[in-house]
C-alpha atoms as a PDB file:
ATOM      1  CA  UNK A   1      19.393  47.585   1.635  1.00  0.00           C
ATOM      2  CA  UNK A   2      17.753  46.254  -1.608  1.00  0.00           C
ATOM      3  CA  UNK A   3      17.326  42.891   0.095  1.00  0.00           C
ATOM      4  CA  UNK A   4      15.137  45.000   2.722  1.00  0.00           C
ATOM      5  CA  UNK A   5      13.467  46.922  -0.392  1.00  0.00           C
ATOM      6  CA  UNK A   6      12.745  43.680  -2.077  1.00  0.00           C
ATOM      7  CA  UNK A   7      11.357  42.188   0.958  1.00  0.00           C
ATOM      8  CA  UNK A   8       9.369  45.127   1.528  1.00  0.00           C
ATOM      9  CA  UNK A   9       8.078  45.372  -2.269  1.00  0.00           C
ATOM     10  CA  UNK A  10       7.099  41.481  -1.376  1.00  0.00           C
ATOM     11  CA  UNK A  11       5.292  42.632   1.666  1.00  0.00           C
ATOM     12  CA  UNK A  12       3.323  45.542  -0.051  1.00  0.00           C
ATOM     13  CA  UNK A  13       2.820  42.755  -3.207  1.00  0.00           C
ATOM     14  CA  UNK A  14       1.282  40.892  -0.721  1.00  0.00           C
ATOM     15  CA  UNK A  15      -0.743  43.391   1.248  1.00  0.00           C
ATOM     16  CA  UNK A  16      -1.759  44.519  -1.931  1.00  0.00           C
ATOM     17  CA  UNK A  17      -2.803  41.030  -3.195  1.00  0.00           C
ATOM     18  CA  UNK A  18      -4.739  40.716  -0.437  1.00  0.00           C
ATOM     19  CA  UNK A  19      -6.449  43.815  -0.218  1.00  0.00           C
ATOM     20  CA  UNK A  20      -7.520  43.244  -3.958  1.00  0.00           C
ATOM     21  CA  UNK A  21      -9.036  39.672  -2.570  1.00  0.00           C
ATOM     22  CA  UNK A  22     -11.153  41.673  -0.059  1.00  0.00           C
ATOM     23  CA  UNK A  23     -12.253  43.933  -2.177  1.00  0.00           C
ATOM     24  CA  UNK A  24     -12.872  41.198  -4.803  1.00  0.00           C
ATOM     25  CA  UNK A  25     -15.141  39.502  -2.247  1.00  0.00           C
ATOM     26  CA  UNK A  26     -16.809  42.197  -1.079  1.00  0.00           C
ATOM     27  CA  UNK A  27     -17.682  43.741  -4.748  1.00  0.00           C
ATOM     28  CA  UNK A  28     -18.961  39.857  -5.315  1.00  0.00           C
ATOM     29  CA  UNK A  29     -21.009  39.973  -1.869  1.00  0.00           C
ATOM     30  CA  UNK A  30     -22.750  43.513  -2.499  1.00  0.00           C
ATOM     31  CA  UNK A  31     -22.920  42.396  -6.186  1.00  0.00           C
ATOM     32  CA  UNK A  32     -24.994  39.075  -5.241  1.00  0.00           C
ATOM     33  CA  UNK A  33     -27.333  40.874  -2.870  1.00  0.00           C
ATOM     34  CA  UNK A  34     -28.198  43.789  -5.053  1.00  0.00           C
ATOM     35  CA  UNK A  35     -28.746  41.476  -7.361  1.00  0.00           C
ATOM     36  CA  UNK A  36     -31.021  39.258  -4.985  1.00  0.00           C
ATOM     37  CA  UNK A  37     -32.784  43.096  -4.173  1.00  0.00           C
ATOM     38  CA  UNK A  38     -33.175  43.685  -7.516  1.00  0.00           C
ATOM     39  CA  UNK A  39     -34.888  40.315  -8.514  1.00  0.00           C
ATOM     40  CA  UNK A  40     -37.076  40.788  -5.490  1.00  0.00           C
ATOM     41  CA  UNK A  41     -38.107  44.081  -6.434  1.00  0.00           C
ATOM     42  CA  UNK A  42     -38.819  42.121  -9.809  1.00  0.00           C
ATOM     43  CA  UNK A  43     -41.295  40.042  -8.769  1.00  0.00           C
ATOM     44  CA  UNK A  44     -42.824  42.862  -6.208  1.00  0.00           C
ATOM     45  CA  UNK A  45     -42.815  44.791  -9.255  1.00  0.00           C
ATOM     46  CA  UNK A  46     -45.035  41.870 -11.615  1.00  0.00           C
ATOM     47  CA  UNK A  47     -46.709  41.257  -8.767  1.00  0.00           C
ATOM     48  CA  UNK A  48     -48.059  44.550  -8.574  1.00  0.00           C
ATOM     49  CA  UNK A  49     -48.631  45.849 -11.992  1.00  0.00           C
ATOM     50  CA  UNK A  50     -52.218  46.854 -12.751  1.00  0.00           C
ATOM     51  CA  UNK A  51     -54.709  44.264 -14.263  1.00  0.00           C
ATOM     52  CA  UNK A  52     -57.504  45.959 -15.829  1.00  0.00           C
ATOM     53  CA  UNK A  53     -59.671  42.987 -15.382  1.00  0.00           C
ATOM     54  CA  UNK A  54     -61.498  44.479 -12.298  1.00  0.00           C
ATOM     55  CA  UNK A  55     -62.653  47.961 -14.645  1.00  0.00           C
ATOM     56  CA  UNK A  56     -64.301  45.355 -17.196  1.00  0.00           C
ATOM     57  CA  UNK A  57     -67.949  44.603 -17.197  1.00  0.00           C
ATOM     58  CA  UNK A  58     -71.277  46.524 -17.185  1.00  0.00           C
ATOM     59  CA  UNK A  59     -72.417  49.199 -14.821  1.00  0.00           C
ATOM     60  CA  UNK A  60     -74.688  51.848 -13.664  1.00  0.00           C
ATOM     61  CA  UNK A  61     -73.655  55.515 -13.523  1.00  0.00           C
ATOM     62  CA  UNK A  62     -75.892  57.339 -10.823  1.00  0.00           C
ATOM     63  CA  UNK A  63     -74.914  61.483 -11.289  1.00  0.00           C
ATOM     64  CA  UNK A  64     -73.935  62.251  -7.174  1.00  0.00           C
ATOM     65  CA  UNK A  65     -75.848  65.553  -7.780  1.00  0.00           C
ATOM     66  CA  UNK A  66     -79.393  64.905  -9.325  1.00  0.00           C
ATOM     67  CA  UNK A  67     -79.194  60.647  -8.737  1.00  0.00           C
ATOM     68  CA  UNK A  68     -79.908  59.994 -12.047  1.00  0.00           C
ATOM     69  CA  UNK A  69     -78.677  56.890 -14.154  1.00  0.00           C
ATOM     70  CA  UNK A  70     -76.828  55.986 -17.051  1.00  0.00           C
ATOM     71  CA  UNK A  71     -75.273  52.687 -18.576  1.00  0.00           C
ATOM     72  CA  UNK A  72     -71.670  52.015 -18.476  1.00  0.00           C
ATOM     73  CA  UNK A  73     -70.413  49.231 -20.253  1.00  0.00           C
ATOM     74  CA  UNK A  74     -65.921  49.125 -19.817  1.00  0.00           C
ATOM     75  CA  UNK A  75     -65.061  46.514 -22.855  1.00  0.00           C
ATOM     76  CA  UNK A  76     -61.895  44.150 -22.445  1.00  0.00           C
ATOM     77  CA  UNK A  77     -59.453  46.952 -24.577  1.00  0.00           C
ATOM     78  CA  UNK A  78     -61.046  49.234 -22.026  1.00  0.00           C
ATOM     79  CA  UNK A  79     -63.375  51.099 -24.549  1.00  0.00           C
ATOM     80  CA  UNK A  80     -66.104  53.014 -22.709  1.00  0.00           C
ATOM     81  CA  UNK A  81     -69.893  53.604 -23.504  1.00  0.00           C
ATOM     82  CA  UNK A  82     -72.078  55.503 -21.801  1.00  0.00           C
ATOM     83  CA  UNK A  83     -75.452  54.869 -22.388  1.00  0.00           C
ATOM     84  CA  UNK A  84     -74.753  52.780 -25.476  1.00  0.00           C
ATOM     85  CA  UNK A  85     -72.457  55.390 -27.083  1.00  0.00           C
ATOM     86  CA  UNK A  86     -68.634  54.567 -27.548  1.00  0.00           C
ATOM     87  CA  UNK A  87     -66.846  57.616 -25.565  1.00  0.00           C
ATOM     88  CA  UNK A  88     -63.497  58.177 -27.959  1.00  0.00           C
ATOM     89  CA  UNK A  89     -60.333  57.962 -25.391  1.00  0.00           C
ATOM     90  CA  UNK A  90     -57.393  56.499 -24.479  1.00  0.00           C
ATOM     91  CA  UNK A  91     -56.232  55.165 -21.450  1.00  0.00           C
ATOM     92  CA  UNK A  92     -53.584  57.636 -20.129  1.00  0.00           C
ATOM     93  CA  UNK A  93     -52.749  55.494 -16.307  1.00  0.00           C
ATOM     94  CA  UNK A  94     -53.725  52.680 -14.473  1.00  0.00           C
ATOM     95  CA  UNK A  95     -53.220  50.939 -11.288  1.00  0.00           C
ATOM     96  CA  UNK A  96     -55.047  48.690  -8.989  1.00  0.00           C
ATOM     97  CA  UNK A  97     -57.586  51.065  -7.821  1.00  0.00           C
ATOM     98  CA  UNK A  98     -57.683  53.770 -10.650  1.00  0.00           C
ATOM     99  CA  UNK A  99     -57.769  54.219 -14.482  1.00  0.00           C
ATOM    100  CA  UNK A 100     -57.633  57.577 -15.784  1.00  0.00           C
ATOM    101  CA  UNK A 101     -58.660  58.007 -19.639  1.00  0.00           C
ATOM    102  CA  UNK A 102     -58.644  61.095 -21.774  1.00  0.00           C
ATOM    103  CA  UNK A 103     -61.189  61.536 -23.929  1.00  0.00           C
ATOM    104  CA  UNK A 104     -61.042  62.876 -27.475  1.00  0.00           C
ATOM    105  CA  UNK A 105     -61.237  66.921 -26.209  1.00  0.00           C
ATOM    106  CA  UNK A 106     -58.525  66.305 -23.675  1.00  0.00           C
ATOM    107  CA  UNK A 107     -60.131  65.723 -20.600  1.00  0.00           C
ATOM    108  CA  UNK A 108     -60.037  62.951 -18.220  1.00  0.00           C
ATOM    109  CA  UNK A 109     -62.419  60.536 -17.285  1.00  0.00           C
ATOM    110  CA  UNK A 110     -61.216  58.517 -13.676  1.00  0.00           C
ATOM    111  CA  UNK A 111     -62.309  55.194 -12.341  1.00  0.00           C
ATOM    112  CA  UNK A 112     -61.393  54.732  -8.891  1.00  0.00           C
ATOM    113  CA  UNK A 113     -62.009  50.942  -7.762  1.00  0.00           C
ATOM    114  CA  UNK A 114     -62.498  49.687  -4.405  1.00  0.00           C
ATOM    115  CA  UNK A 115     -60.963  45.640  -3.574  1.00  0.00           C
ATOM    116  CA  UNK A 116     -63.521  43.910  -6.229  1.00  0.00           C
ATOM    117  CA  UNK A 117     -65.186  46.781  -8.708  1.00  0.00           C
ATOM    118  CA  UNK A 118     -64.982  50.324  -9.821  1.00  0.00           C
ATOM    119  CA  UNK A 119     -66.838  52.597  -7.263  1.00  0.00           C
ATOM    120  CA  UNK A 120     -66.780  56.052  -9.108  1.00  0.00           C
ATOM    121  CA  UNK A 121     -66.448  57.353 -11.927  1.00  0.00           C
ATOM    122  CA  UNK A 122     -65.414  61.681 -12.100  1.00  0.00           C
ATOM    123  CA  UNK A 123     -65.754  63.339 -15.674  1.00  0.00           C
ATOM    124  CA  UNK A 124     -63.210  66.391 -15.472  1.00  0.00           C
ATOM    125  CA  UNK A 125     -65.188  68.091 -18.657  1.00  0.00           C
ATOM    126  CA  UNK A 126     -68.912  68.439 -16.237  1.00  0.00           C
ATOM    127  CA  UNK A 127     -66.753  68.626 -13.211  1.00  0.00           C
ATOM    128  CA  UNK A 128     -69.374  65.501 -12.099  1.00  0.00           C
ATOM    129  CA  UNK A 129     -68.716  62.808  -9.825  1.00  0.00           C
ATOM    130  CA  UNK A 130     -70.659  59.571 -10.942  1.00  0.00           C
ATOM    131  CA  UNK A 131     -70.904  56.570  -8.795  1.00  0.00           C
ATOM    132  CA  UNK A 132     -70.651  53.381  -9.947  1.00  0.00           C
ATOM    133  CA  UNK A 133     -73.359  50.758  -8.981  1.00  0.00           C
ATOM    134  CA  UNK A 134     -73.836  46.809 -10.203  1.00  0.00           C
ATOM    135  CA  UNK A 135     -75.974  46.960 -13.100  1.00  0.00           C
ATOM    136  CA  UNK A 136     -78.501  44.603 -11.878  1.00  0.00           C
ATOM    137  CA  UNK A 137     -79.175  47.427  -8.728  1.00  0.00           C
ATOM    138  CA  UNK A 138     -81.005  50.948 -10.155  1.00  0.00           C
END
């Protein structure tokens, strides 16, 4: 009888043993490709963040109501001016197509960009939609 328990305790041991294997090598599998996932999701991740480099440069502002112009010039630490005043704000988001600022009495000023330049421009404190044009074009 304890020569069939012992044999039995060898067979569980061993059952057991190998159960822990497979579960080893599974953890190790799942633990390799989440870790492949995660290194992919990385680079996606790099890949994607926001460059502000396409907001930089000098524009026109035409008002969409009354089609009149203004001067925007978006500096390199994205400082605005607007008609050759500095606009106090700070950049609250950005990704490839937008940058939302608030100015200094809390409202926000969004850039939405098309592929290659910024394409609009809506000031939340006039309620105004302004569209952006090359500066060279009036």
């Amino acid at each position: 009888m304890l020569r069939l328990l012992g044999d039995e305790i060898k067979e569980g041991f061993k059952m057991n043993a190998k159960n822990l294997f497979e579960s080893g090598q599974s953890f190790l599998q799942h633990f390799v490709r989440s870790s492949r996932h995660s290194s992919r999701h990385q680079k996606k991740k790099q890949s994607s963040e926001s460059s502000p480099m396409i907001f930089i440069g000098s524009w026109k502002l035409r008002h969409s109501e009354t089609a009149r112009t203004h001067s925007l010039v978006i500096g390199p630490d994205l400082t605005i001016n607007i008609d050759h005043r500095t606009i106090p704000a700070q950049v609250v988001s950005m990704a490839p197509d937008k940058l939302v600022l608030l100015d200094h009495y809390g409202y926000h000023i969004t850039i939405t960009a098309d592929d290659e330049a910024p394409v609009k421009m809506f000031d939340e404190a006039d309620d105004v939609v302004y569209y952006i044009i090359p500066a060279k074009e009036s």
